[in-house]
C-alpha atoms as a PDB file:
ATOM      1  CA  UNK A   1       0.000   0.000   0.000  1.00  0.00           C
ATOM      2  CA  UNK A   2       3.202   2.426   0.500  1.00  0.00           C
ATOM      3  CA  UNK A   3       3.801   1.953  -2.939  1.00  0.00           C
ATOM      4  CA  UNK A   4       0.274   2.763  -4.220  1.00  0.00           C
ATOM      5  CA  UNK A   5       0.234   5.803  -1.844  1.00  0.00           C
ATOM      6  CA  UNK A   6       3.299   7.126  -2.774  1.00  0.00           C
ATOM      7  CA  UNK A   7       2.155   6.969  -6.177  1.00  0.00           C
ATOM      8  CA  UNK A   8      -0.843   8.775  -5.509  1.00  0.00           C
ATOM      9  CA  UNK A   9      -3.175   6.028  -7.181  1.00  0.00           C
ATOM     10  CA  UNK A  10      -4.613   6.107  -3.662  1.00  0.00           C
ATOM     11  CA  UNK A  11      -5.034   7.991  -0.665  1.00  0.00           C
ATOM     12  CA  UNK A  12      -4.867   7.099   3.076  1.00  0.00           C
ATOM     13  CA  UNK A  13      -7.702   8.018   5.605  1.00  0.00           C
ATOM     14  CA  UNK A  14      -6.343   8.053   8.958  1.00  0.00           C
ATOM     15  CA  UNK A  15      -8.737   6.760  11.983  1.00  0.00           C
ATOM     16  CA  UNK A  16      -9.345  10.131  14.118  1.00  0.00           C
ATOM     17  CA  UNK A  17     -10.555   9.394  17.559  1.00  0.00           C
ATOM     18  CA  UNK A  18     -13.244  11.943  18.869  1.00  0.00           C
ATOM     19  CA  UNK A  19     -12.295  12.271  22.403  1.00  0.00           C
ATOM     20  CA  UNK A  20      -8.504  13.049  21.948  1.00  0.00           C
ATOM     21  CA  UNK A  21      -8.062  14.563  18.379  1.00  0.00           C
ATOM     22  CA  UNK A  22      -5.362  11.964  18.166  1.00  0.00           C
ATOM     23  CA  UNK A  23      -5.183   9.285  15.426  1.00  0.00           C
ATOM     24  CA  UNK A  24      -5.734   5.655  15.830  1.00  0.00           C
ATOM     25  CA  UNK A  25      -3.029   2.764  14.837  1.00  0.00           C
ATOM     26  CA  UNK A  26      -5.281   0.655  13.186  1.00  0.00           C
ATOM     27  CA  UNK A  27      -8.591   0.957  11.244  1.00  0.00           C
ATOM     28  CA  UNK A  28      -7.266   3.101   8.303  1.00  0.00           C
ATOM     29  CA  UNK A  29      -9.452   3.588   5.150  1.00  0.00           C
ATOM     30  CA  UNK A  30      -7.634   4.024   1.656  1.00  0.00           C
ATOM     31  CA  UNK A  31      -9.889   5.898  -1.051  1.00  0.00           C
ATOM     32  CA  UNK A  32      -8.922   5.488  -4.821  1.00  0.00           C
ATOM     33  CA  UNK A  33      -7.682   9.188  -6.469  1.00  0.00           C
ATOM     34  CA  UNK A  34      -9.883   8.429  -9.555  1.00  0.00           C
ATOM     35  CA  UNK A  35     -13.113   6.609  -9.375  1.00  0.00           C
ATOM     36  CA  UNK A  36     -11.366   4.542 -12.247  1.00  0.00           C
ATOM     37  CA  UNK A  37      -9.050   3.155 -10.417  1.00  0.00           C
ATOM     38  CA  UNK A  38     -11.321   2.292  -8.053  1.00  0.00           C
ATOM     39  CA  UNK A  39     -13.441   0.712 -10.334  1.00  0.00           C
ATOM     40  CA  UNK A  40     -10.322  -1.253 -11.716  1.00  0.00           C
ATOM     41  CA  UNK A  41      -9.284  -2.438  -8.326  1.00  0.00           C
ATOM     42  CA  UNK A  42     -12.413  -3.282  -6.832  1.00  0.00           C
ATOM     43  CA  UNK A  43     -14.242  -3.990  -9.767  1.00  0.00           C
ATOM     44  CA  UNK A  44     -17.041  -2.129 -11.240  1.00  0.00           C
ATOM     45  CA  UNK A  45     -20.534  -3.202  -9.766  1.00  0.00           C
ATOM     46  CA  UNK A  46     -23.959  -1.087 -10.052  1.00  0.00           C
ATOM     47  CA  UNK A  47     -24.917  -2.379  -6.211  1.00  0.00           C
ATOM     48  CA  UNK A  48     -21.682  -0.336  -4.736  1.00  0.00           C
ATOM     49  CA  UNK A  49     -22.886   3.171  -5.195  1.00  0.00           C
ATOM     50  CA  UNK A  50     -22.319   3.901  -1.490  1.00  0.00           C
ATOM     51  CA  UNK A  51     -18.595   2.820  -1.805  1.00  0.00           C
ATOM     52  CA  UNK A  52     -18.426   5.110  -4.954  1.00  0.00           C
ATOM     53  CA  UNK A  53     -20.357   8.093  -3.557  1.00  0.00           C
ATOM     54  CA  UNK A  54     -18.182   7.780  -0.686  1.00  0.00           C
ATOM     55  CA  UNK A  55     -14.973   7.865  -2.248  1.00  0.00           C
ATOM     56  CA  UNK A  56     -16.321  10.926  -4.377  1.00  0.00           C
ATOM     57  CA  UNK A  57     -17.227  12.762  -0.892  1.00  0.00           C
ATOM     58  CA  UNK A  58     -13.638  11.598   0.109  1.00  0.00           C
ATOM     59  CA  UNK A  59     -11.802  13.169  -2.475  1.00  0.00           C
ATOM     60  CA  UNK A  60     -13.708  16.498  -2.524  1.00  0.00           C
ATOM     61  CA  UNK A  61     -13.235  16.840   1.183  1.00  0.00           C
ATOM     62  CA  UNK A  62      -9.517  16.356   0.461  1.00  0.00           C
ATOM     63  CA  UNK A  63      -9.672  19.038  -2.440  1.00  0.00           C
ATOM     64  CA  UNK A  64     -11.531  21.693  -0.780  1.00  0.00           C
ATOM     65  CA  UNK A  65     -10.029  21.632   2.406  1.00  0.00           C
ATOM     66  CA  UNK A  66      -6.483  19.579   2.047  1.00  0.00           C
ATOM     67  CA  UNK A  67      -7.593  17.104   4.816  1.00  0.00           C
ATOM     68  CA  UNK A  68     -10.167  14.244   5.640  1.00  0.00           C
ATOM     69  CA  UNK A  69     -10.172  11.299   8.190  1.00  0.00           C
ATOM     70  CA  UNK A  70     -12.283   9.051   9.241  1.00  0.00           C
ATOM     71  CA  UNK A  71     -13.425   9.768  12.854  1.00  0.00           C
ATOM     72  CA  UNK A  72     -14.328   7.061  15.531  1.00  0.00           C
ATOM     73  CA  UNK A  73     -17.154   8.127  18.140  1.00  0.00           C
ATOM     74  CA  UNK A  74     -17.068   5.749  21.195  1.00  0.00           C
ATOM     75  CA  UNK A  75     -17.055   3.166  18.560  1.00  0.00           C
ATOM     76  CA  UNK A  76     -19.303   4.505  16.251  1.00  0.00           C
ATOM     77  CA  UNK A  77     -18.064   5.378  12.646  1.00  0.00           C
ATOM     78  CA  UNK A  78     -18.529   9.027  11.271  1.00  0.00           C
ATOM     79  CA  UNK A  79     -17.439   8.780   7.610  1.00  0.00           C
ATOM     80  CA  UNK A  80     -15.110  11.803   7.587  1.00  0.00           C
ATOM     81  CA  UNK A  81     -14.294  14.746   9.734  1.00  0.00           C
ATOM     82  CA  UNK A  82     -12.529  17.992   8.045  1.00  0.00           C
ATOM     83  CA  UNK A  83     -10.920  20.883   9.171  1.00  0.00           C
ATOM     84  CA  UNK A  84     -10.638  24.200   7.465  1.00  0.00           C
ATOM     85  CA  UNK A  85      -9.529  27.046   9.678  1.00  0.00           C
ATOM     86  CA  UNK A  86      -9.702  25.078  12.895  1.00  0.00           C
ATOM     87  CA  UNK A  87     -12.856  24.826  12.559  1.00  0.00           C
ATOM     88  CA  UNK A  88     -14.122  21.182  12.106  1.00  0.00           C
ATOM     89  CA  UNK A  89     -16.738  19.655   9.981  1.00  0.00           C
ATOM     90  CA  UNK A  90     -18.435  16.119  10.075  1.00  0.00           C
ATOM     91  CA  UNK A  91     -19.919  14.268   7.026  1.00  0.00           C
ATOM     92  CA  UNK A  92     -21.795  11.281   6.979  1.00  0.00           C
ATOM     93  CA  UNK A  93     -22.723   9.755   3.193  1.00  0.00           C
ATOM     94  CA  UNK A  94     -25.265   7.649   2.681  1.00  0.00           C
ATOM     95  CA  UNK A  95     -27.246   6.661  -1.051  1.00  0.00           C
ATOM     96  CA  UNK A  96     -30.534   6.823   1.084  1.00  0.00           C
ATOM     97  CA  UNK A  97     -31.920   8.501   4.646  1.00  0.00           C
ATOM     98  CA  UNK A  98     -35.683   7.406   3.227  1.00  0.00           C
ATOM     99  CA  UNK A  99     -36.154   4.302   5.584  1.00  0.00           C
ATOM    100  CA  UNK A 100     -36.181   5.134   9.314  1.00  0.00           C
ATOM    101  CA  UNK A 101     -33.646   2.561  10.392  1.00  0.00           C
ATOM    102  CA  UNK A 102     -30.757   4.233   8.111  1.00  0.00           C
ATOM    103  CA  UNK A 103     -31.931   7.813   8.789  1.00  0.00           C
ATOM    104  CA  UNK A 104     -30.979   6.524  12.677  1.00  0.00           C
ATOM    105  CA  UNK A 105     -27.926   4.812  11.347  1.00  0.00           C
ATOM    106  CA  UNK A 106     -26.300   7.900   9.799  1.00  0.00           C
ATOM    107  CA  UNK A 107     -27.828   9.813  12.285  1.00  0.00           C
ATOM    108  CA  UNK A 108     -26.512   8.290  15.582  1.00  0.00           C
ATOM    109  CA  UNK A 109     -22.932   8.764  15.386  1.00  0.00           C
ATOM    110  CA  UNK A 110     -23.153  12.113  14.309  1.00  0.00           C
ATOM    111  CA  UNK A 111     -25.777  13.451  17.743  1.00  0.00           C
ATOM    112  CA  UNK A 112     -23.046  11.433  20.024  1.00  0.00           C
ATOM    113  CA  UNK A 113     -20.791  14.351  18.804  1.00  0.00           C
ATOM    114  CA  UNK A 114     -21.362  16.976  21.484  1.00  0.00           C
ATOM    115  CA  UNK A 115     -18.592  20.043  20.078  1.00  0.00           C
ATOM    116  CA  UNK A 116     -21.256  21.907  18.270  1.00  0.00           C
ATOM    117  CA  UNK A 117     -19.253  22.066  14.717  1.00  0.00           C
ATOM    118  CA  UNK A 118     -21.266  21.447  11.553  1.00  0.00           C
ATOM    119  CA  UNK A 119     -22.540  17.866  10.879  1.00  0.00           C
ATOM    120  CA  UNK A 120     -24.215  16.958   7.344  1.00  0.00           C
ATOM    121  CA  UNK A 121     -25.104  13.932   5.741  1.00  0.00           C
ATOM    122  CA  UNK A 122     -24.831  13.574   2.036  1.00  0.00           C
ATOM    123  CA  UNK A 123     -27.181  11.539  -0.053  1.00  0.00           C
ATOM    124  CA  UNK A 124     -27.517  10.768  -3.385  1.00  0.00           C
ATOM    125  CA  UNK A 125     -31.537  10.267  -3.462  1.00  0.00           C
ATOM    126  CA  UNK A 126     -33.411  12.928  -2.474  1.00  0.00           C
ATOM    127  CA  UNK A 127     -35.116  13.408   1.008  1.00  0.00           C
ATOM    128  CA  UNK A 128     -37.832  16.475   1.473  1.00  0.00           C
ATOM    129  CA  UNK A 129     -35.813  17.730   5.179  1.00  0.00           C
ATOM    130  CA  UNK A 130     -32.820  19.866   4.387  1.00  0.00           C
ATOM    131  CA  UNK A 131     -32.265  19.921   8.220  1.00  0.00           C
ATOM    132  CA  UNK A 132     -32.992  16.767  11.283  1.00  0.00           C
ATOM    133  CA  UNK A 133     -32.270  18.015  14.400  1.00  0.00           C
ATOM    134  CA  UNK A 134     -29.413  20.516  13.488  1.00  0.00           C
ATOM    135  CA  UNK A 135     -27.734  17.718  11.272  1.00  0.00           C
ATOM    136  CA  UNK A 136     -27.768  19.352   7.399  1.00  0.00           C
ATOM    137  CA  UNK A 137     -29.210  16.879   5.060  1.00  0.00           C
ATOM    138  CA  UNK A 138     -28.155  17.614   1.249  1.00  0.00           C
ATOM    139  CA  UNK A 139     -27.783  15.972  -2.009  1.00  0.00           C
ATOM    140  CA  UNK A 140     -24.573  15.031  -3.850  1.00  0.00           C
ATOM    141  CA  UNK A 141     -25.178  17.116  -6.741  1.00  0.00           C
ATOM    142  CA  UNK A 142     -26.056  20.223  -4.334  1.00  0.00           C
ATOM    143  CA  UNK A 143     -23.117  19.371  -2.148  1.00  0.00           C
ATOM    144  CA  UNK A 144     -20.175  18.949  -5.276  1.00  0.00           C
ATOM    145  CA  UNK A 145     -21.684  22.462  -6.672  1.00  0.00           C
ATOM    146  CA  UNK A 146     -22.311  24.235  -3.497  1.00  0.00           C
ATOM    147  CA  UNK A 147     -25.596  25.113  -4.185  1.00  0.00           C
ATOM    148  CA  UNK A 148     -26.391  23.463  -0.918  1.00  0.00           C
END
């Protein structure tokens, strides 16, 4: 994986831990630099948008803001926390929020959080909320052109 890092064909996600800001031995996430390449090595399959909408989030994140890790909430996931000016920003990504139990999936690790700094979830179908209890709910397309 050095190799394929160093060669920028992919990028590594550290594991951020909530509580101390510090970063986690283990648990790291790589993201492909070209949804190509991901497609290459993982294969291309229609029923792994989420892994492809993720690594698109991922690499935006990185572009916008020169940073993204995953962060672990007293074991719970959130797919990527961001910093830009020292001032944080969570994102969860999801292809859906439209059934109840994944709207509480995405939703759980992100209300654990208890700093106050932005949380959103990113979908790629649509949902009519823009906002669930303080936790910005927008759309892929809205979210990559920052109309929303």
């Amino acid at each position: 994986m050095a190799y394929i890092t160093e060669a920028m064909l992919m990028s590594r996600a550290g594991r951020m831990d909530s509580s101390t800001r510090g970063y986690l031995r283990t648990s790291d996430k790589f993201y492909a630099s070209d949804i190509g390449i991901r497609n290459f090595i993982a294969g291309a399959r229609i029923d792994d948008i989420e892994g492809i909408l993720e690594n698109v989030v991922y690499n935006e994140l990185v572009y916008r803001y020169g940073n993204a890790s995953v962060c672990d909430v007293n074991g719970l996931e959130v797919d990527f926390i961001s910093e830009a000016d020292g001032r944080l920003m969570y994102f969860q990504v999801s292809v859906s929020i439209g059934d109840a139990g994944t709207r509480e999936r995405e939703r759980r690790p992100l209300r654990a959080l208890r700093d106050g700094y932005p949380k959103t979830v990113i979908i790629y179908e649509g949902f009519p909320q823009k906002d669930i209890d303080g936790i910005r709910i927008v759309g892929i397309l809205e979210w990559l052109t920052g109309c929303g």
